[in-house]
C-alpha atoms as a PDB file:
ATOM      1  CA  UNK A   1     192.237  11.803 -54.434  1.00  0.00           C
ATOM      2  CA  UNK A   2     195.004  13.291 -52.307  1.00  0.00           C
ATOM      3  CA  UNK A   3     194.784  16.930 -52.162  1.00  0.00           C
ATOM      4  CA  UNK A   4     194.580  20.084 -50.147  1.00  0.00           C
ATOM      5  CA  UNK A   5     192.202  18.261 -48.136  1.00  0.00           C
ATOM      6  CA  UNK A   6     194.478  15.068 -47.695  1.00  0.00           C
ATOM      7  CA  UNK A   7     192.873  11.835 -47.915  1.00  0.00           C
ATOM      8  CA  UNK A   8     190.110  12.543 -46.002  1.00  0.00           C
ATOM      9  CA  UNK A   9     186.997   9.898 -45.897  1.00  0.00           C
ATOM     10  CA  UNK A  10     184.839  10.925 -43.652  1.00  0.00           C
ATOM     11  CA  UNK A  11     182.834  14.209 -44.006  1.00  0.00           C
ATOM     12  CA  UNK A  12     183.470  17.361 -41.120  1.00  0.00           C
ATOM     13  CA  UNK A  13     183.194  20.943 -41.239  1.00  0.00           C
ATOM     14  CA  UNK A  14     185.976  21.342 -43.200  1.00  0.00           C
ATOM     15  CA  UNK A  15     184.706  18.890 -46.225  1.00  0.00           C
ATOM     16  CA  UNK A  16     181.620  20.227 -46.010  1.00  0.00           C
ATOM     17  CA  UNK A  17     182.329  23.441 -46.608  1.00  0.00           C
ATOM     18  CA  UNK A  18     184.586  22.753 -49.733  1.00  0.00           C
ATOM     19  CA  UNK A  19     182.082  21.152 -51.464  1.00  0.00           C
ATOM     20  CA  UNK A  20     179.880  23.637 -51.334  1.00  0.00           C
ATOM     21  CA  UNK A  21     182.459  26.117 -51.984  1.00  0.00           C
ATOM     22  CA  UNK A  22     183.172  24.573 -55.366  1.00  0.00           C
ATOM     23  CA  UNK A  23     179.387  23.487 -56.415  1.00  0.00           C
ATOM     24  CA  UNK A  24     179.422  27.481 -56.086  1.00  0.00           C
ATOM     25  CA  UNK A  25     181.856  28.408 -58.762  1.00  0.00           C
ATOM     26  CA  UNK A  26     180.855  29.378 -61.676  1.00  0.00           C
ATOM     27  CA  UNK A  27     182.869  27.368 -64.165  1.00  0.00           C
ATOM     28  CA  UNK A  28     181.537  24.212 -61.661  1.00  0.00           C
ATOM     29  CA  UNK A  29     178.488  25.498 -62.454  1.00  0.00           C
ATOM     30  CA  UNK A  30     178.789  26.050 -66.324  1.00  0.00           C
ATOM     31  CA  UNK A  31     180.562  21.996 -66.597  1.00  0.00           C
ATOM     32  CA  UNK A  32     177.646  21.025 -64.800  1.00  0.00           C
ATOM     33  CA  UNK A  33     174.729  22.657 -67.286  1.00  0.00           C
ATOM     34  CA  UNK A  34     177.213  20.166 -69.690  1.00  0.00           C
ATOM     35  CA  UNK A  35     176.890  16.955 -67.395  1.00  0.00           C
ATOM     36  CA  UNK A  36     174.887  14.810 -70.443  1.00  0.00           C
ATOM     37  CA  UNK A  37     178.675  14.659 -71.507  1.00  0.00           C
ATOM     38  CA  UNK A  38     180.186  13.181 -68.622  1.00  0.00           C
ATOM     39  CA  UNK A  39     179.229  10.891 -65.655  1.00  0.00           C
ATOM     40  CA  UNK A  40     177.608  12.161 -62.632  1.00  0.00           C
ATOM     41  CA  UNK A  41     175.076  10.590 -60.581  1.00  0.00           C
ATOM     42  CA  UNK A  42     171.596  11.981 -60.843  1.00  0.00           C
ATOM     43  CA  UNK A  43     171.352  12.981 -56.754  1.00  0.00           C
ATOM     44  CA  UNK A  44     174.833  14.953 -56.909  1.00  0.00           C
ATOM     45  CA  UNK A  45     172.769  18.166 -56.541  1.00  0.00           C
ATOM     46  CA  UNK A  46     170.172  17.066 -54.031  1.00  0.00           C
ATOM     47  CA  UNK A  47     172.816  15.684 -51.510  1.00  0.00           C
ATOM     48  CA  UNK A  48     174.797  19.332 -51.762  1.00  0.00           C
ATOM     49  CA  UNK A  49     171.600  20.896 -51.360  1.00  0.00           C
ATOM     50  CA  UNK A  50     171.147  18.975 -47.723  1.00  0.00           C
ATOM     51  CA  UNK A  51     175.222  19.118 -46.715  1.00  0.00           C
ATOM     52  CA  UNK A  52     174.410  23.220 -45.953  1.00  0.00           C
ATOM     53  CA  UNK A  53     172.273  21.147 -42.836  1.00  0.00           C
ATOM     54  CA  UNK A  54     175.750  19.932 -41.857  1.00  0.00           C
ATOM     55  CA  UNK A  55     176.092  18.526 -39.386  1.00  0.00           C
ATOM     56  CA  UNK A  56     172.799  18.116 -38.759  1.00  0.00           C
ATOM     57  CA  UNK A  57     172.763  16.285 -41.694  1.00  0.00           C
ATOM     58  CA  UNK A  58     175.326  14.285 -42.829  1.00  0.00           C
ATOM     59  CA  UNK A  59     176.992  14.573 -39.526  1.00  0.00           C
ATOM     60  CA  UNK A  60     178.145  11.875 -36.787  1.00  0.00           C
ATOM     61  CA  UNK A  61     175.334  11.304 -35.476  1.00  0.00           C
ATOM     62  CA  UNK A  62     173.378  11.951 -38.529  1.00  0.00           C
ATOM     63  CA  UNK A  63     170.982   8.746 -39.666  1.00  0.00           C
ATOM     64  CA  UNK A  64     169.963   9.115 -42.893  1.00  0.00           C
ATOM     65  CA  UNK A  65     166.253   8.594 -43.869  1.00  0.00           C
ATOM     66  CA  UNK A  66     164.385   6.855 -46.040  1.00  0.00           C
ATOM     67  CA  UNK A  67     164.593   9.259 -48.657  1.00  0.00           C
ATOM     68  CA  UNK A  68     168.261   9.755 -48.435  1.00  0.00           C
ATOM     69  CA  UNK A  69     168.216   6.162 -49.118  1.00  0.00           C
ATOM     70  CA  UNK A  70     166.823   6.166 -51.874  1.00  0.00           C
ATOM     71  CA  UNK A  71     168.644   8.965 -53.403  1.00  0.00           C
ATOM     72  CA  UNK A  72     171.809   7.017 -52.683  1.00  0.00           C
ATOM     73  CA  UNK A  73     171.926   5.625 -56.312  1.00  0.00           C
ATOM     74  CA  UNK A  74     174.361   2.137 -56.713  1.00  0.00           C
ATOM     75  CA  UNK A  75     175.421   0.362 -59.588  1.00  0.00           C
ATOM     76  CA  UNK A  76     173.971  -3.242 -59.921  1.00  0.00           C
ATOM     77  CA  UNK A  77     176.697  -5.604 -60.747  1.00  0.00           C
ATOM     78  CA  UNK A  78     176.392  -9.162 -60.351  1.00  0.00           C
ATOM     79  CA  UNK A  79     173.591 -11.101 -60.056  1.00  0.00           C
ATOM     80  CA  UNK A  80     171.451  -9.822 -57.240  1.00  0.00           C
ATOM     81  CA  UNK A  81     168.234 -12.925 -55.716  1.00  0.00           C
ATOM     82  CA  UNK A  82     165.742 -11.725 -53.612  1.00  0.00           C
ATOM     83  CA  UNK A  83     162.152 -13.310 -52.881  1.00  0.00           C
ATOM     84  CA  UNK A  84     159.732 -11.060 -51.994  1.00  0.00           C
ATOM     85  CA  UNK A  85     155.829 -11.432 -50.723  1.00  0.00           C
ATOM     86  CA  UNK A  86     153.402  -9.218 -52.614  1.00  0.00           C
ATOM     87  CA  UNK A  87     149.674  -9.425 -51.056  1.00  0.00           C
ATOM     88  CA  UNK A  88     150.503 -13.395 -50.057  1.00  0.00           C
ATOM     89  CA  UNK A  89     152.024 -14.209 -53.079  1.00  0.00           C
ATOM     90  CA  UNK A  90     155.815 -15.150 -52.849  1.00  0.00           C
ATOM     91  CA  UNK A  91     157.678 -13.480 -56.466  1.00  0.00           C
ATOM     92  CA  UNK A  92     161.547 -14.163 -56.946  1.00  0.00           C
ATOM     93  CA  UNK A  93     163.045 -11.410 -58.783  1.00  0.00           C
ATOM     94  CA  UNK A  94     166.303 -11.925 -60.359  1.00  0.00           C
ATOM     95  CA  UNK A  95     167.826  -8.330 -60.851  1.00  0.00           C
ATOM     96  CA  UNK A  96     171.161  -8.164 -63.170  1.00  0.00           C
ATOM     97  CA  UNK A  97     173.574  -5.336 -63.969  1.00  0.00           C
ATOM     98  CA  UNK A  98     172.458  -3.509 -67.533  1.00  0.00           C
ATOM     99  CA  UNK A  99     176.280  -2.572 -68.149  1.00  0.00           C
ATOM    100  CA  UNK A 100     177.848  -3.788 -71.087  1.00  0.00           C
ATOM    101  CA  UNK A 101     180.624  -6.008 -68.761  1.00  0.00           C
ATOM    102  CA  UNK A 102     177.704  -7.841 -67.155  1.00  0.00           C
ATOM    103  CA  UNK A 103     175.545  -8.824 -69.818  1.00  0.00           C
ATOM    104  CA  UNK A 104     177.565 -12.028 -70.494  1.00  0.00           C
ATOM    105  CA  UNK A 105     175.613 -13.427 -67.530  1.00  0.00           C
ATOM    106  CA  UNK A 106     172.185 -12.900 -68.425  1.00  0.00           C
ATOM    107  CA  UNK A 107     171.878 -16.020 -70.772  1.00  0.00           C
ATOM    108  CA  UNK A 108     172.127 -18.609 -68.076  1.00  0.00           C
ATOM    109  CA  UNK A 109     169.063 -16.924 -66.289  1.00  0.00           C
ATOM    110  CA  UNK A 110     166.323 -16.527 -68.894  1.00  0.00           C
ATOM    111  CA  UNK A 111     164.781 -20.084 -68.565  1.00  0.00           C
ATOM    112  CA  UNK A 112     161.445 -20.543 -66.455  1.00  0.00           C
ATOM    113  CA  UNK A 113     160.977 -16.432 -66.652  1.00  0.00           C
ATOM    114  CA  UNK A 114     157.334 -15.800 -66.237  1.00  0.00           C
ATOM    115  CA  UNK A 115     157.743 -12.077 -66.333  1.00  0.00           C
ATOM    116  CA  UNK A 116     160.511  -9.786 -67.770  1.00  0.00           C
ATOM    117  CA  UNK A 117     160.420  -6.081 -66.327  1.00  0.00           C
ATOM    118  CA  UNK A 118     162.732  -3.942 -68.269  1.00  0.00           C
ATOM    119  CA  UNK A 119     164.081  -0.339 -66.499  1.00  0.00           C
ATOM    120  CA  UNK A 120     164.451   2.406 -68.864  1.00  0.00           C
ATOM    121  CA  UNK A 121     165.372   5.985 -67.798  1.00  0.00           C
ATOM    122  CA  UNK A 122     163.589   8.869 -69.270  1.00  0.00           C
ATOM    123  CA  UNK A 123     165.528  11.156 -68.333  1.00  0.00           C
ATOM    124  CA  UNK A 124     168.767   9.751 -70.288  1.00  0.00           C
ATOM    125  CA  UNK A 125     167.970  10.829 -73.625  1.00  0.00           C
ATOM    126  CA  UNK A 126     170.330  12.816 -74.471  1.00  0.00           C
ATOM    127  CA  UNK A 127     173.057  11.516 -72.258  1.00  0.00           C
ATOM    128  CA  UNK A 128     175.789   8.261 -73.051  1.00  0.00           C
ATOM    129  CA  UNK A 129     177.325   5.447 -71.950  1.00  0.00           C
ATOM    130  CA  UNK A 130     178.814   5.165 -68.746  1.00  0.00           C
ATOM    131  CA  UNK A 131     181.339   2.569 -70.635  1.00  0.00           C
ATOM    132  CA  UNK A 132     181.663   4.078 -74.204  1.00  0.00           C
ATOM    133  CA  UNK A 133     181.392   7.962 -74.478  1.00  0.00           C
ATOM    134  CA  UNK A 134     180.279   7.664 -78.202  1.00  0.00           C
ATOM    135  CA  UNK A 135     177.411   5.818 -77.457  1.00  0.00           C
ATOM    136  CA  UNK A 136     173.945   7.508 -76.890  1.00  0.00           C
ATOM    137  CA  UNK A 137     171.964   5.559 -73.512  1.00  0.00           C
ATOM    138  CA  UNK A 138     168.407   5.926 -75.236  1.00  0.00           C
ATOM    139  CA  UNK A 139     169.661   4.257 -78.266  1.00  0.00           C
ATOM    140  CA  UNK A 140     171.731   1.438 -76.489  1.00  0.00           C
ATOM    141  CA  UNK A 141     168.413   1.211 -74.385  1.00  0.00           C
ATOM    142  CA  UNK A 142     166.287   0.680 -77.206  1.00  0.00           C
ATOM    143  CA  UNK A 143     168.969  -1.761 -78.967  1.00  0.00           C
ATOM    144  CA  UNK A 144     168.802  -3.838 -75.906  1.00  0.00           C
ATOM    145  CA  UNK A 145     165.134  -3.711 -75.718  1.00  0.00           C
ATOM    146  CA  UNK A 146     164.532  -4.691 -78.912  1.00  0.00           C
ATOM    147  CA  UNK A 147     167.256  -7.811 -78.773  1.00  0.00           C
ATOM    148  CA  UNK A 148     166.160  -9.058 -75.806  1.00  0.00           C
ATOM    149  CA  UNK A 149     162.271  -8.614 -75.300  1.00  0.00           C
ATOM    150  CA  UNK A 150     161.633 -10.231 -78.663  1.00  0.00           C
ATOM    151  CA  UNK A 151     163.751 -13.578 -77.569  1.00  0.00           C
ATOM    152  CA  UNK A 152     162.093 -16.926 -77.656  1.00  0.00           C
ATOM    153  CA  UNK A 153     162.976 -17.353 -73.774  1.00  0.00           C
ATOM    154  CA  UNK A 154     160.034 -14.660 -72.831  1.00  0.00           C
ATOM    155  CA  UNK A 155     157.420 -16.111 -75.494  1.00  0.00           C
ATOM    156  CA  UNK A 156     155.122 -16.565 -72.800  1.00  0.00           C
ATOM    157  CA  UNK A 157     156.160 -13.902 -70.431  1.00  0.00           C
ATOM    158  CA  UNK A 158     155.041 -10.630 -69.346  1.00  0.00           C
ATOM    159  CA  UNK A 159     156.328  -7.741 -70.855  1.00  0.00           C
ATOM    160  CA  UNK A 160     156.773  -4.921 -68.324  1.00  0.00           C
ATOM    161  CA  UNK A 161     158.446  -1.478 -69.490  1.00  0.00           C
ATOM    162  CA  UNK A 162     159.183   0.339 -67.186  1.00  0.00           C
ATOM    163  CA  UNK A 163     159.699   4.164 -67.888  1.00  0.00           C
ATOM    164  CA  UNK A 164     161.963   5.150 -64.925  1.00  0.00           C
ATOM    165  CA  UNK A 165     163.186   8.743 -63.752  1.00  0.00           C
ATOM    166  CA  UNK A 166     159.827  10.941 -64.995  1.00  0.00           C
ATOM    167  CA  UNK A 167     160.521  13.408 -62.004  1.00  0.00           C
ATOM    168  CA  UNK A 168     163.769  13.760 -63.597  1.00  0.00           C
ATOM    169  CA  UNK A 169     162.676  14.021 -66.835  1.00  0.00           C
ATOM    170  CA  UNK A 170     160.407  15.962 -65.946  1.00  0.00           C
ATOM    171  CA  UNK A 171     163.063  18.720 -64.994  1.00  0.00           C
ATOM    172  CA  UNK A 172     165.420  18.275 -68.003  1.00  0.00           C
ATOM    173  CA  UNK A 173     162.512  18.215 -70.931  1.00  0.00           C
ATOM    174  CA  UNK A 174     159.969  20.325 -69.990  1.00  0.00           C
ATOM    175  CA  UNK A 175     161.784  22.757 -67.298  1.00  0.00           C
ATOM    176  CA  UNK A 176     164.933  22.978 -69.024  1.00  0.00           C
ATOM    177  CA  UNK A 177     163.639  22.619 -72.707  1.00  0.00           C
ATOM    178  CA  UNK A 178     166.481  19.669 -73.264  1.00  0.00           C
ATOM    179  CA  UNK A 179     164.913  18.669 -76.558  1.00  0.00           C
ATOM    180  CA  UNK A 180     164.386  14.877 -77.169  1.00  0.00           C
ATOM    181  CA  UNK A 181     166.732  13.788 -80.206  1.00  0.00           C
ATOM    182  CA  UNK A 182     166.767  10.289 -81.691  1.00  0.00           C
ATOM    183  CA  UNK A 183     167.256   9.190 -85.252  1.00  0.00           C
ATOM    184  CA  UNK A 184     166.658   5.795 -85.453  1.00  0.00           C
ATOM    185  CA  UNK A 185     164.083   3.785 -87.756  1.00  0.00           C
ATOM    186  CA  UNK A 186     161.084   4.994 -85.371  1.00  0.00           C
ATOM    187  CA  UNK A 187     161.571   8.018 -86.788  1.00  0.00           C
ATOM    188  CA  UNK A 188     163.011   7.910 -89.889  1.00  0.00           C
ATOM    189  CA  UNK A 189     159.840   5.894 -90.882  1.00  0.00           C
ATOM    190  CA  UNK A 190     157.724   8.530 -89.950  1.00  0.00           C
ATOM    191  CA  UNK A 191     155.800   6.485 -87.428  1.00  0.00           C
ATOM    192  CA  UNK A 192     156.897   8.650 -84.408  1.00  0.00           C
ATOM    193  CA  UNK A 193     157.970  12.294 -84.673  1.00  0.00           C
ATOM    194  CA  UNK A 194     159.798  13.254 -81.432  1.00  0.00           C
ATOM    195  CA  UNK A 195     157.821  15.611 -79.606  1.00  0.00           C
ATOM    196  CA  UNK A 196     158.283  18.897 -78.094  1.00  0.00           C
ATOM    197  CA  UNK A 197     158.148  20.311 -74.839  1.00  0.00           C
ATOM    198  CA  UNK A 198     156.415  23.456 -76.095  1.00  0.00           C
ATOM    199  CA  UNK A 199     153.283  21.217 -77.076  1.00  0.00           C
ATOM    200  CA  UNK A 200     152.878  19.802 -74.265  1.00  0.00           C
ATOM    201  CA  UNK A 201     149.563  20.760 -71.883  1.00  0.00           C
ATOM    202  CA  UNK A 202     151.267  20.301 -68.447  1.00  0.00           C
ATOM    203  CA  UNK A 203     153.705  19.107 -66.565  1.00  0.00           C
ATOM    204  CA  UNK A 204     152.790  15.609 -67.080  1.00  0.00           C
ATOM    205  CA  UNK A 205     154.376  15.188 -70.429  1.00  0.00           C
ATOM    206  CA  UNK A 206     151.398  13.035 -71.838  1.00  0.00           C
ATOM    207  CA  UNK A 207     152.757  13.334 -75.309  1.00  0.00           C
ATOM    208  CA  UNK A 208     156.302  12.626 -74.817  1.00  0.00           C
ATOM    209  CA  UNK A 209     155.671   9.790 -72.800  1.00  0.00           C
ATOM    210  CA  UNK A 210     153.344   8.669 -75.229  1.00  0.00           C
ATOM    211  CA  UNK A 211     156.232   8.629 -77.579  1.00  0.00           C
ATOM    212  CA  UNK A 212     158.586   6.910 -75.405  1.00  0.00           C
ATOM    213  CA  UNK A 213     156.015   3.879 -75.119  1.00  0.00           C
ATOM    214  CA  UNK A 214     155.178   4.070 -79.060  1.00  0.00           C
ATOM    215  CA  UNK A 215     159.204   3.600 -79.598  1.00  0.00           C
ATOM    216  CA  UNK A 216     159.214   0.739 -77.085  1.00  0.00           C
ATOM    217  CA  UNK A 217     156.323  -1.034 -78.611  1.00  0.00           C
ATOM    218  CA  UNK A 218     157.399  -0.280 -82.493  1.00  0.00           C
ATOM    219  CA  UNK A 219     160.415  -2.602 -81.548  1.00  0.00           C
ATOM    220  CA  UNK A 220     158.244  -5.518 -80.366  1.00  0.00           C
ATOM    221  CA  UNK A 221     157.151  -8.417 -82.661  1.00  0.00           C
ATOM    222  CA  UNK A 222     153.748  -7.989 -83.232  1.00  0.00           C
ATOM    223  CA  UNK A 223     152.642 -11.371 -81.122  1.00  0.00           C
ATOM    224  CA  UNK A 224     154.410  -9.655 -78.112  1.00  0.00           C
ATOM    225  CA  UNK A 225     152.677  -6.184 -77.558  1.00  0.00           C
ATOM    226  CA  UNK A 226     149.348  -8.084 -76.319  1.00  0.00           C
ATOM    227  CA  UNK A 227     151.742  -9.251 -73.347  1.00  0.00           C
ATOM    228  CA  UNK A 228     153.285  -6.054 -72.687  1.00  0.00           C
ATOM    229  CA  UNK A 229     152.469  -3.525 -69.536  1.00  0.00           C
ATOM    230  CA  UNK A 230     153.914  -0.023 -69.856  1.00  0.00           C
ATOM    231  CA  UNK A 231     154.921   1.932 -66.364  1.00  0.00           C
ATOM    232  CA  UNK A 232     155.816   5.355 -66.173  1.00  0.00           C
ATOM    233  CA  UNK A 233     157.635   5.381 -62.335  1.00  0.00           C
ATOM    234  CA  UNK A 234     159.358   7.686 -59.838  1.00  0.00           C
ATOM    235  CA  UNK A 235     161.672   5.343 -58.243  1.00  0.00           C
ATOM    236  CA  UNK A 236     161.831   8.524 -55.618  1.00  0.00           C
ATOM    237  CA  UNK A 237     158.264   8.042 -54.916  1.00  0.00           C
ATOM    238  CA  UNK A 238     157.366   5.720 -52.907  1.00  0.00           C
ATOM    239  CA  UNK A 239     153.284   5.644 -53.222  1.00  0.00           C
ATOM    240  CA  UNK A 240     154.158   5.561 -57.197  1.00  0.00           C
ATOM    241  CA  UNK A 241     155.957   2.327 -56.734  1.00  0.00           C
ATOM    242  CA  UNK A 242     154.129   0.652 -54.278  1.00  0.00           C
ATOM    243  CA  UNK A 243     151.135   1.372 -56.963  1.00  0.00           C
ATOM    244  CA  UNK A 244     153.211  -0.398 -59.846  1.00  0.00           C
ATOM    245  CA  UNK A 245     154.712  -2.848 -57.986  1.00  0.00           C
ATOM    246  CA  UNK A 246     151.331  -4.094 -57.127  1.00  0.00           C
ATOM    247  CA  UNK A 247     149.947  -4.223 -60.860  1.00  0.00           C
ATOM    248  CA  UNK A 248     153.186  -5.652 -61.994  1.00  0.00           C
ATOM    249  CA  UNK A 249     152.547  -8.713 -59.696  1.00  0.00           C
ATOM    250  CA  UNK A 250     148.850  -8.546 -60.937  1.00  0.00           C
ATOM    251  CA  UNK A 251     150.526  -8.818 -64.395  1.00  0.00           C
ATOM    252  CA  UNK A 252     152.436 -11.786 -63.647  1.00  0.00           C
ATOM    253  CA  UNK A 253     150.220 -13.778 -62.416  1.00  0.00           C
ATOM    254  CA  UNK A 254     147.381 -13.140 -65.033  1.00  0.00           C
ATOM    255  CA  UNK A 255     150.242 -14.224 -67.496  1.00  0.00           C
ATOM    256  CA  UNK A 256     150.964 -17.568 -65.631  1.00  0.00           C
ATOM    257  CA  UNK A 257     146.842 -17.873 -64.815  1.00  0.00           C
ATOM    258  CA  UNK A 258     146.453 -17.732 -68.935  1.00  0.00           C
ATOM    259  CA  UNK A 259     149.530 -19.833 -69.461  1.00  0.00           C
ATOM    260  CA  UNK A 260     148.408 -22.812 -66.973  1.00  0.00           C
ATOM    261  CA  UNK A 261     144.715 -22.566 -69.113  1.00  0.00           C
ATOM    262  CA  UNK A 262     143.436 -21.383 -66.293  1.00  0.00           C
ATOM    263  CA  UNK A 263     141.941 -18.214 -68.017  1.00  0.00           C
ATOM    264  CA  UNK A 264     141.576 -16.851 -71.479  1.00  0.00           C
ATOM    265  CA  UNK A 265     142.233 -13.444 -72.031  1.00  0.00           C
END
């Protein structure tokens, strides 16, 4: 927006320097403790953090590397085909925006699916919708989850979960002590009482990711949870995903191997 800066698009000294002026105000800094209530990308911090390197980085003749790239986060919209070759085996994945405007599409791609791999962020719990502010993200996430995972289209597909954003989650759950709070029938029938960080052995979270899968699964019809494969990834990281990517294809094509009689597992 036009301001004391003008309409400025590209970044130089004098942008630099006003962003991290105002990341280093204190009310700034008090809204942003409060940023579950509003939308702001999860890598808003990290790139500030690297703009003191201007122009070193960020400058003109900056390139950005490969894990700049990945923190540049972008909202899938659309429908986005790509065929990929994983250890000699060709997989087409068919990736689709999860907002609320895009989900009218979906339906005309679910036939022939032989594996359905559904993102879930961890670290959203306790943050909502980018399109309705009343709206929690880990409920909508589990809604969805439940809808669509149980459909007839997937009856023979695998299931994969995956449970995205742990570094991040990581951070806000049991660094910050965000508590986990969801109210839904998981809970209220007793069958999952939300954890807490202070129980926790380490870093790793095992019991609130534990909980996170037991929520997922609880929502599946029982003839489904034999298919499904749960994930806990660090989209950051590559070695993590390289590591899941590879037993997600191994999923897949156990799946179709069982499907085609091939096997019996």
């Amino acid at each position: 927006q036009k301001g004391i800066l003008g309409n400025k698009v590209e970044m130089d000294q004098e942008l630099a320097d006003a962003i991290l002026l105002f990341r280093k105000d204190a009310v700034v800094n008090e809204i942003i403790q409060q940023r579950s209530k509003f939308q702001l990308i999860d890598s808003w911090d990290e790139f500030v953090i690297r703009l003191e390197k201007f122009p070193a980085w960020g400058g003109p003749s900056w390139m950005p590397d490969v894990e700049d790239i990945l923190l540049a986060r972008v909202r899938t919209t659309g429908v986005v085909d790509q065929v990929f070759q994983i250890k000699g085996t060709e997989f087409r994945i068919i990736d689709v925006g999860g907002q609320r405007s895009e989900r009218r599409k979906w339906m005309t791609l679910f036939g022939g699916v032989t594996g359905l791999i559904f993102v879930a962020a961890l670290s959203e719990y306790n943050q909502v919708l980018f399109e309705h502010s009343g709206t929690n993200r880990l409920v909508e996430s589990v809604e969805l989850w439940k809808k669509y995972a149980n459909k007839s289209d997937f009856q023979d597909s695998a299931i994969l979960l995956f449970l995205n954003k742990f570094d991040l989650f990581q951070k806000k759950y049991f660094h910050d002590h965000v508590p986990i709070a969801y109210d839904g029938d998981f809970v209220k029938e007793k069958k999952g009482s939300i954890p807490k960080y202070e129980d926790e052995e380490n870093e790793m979270c095992e019991k609130a990711t534990q909980w996170f899968t037991n929520l997922y699964k609880f929502q599946l019809e029982k003839t489904r949870t034999r298919m499904l494969y749960v994930h806990v990834t660090t989209a950051l990281d590559p070695s993590n995903m390289e590591t899941v990517i590879n037993a997600t294809a191994s999923h897949i094509l156990q799946q179709n191997m069982k499907k085609s009689g091939l096997v019996s597992f």
